[in-house]
C-alpha atoms as a PDB file:
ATOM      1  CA  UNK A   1     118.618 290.441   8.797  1.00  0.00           C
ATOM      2  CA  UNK A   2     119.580 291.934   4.984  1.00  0.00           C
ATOM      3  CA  UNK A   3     116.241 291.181   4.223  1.00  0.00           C
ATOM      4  CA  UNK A   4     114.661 293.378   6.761  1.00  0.00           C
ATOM      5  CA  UNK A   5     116.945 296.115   5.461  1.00  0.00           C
ATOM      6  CA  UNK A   6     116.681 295.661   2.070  1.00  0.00           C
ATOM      7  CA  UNK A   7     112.511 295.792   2.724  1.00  0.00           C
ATOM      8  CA  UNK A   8     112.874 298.592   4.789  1.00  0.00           C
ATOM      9  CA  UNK A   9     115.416 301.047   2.397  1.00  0.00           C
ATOM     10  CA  UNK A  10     112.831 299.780  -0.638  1.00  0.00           C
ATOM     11  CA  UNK A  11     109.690 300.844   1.089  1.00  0.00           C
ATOM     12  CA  UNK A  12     110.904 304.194   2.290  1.00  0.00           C
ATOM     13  CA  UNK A  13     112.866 305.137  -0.991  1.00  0.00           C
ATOM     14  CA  UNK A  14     109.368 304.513  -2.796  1.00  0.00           C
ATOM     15  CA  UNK A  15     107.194 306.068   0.120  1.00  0.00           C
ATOM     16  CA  UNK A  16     110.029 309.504  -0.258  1.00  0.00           C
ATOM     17  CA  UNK A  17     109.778 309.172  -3.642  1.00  0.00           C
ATOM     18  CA  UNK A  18     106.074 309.699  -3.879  1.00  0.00           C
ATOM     19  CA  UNK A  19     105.494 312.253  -0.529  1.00  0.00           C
ATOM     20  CA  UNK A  20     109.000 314.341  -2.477  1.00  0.00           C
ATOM     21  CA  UNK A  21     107.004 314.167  -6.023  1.00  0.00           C
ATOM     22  CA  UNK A  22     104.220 316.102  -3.990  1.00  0.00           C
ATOM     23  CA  UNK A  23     105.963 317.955  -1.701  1.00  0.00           C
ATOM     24  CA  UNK A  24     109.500 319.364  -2.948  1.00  0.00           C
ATOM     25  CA  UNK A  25     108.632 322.262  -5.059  1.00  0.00           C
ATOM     26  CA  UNK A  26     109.618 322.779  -8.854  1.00  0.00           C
ATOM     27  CA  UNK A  27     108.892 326.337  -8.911  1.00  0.00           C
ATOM     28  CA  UNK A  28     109.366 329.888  -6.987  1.00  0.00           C
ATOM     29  CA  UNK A  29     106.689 332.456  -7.301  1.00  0.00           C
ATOM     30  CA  UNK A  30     107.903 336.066  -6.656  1.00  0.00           C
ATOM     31  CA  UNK A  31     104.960 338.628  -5.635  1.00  0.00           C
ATOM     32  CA  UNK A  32     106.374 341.856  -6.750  1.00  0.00           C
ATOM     33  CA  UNK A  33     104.968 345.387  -6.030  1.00  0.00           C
ATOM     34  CA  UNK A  34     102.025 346.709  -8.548  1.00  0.00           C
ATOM     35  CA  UNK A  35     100.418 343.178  -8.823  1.00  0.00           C
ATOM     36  CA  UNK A  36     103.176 341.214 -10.787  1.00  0.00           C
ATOM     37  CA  UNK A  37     104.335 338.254 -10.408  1.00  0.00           C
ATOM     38  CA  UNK A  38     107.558 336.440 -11.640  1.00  0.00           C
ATOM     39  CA  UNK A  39     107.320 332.376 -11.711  1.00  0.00           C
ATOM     40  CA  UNK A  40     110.876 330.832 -12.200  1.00  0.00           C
ATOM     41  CA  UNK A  41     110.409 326.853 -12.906  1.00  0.00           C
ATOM     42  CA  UNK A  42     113.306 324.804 -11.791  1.00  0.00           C
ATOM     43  CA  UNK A  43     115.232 323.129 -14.141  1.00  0.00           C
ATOM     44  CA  UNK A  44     114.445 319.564 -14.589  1.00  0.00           C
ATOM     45  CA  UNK A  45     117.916 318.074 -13.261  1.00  0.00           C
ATOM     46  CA  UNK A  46     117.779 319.966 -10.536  1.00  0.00           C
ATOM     47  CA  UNK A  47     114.417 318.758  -9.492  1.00  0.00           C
ATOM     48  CA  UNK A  48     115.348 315.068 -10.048  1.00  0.00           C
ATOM     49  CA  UNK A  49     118.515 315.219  -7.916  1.00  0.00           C
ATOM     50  CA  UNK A  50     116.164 317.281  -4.964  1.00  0.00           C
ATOM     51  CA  UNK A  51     113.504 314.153  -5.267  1.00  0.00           C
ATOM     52  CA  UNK A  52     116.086 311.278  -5.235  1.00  0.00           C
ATOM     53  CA  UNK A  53     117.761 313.319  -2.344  1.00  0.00           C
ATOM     54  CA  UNK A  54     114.670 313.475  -0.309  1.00  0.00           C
ATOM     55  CA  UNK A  55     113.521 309.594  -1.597  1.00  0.00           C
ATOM     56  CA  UNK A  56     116.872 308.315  -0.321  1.00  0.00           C
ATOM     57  CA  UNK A  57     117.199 310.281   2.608  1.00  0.00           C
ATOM     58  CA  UNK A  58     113.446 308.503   3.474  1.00  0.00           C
ATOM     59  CA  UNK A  59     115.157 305.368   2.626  1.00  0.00           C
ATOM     60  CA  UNK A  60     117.709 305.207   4.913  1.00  0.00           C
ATOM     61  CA  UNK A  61     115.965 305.982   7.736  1.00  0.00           C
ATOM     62  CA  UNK A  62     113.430 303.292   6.873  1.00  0.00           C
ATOM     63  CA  UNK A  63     116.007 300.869   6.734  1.00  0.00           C
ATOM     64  CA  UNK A  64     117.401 301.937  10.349  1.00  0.00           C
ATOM     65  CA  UNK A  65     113.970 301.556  11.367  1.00  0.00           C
ATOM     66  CA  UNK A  66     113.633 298.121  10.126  1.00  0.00           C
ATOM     67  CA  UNK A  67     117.241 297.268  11.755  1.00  0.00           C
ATOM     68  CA  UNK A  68     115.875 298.553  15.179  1.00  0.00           C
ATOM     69  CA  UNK A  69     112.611 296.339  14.797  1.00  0.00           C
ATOM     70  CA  UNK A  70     115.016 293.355  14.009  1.00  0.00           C
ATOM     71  CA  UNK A  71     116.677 293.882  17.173  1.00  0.00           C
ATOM     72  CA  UNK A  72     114.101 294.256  19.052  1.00  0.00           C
ATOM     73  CA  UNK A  73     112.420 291.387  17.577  1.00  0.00           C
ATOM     74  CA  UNK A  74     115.704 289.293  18.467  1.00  0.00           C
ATOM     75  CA  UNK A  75     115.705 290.042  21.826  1.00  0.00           C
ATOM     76  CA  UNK A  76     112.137 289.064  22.465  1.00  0.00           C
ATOM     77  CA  UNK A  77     112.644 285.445  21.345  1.00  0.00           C
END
């Protein structure tokens, strides 16, 4: 049973690690009037902690996933 939890967290964290590397973004773009534009990059902390949020977030619904499919996979035998 640990197994299928520990394979499930692992496989999501890295899964939301790689969809929150392309998806969370690391910087704001402002379009201001007259054509300008301010870019404000966020700073690298921040982004890390917003990617291992997402990544573990991922992960533990992956590993409730993989303790539902246990279950269920009890049952049936």
């Amino acid at each position: 049973m640990n197994n299928f939890i520990e394979k499930g967290f692992m496989y999501g964290f890295v899964i939301g690690i790689t969809l929150a590397l392309i998806f969370v973004p690391y910087k704001t773009v402002t379009y201001m009037t007259g054509g300008v534009t301010a870019t404000e990059y966020k700073e690298i902390p921040e982004y890390i902690i917003n990617v291992l949020r997402v990544s573990f977030s991922s992960g533990v619904v992956a590993s409730i996933i993989g303790l539902a499919l246990y279950k269920k996979r009890r049952t049936k035998d």
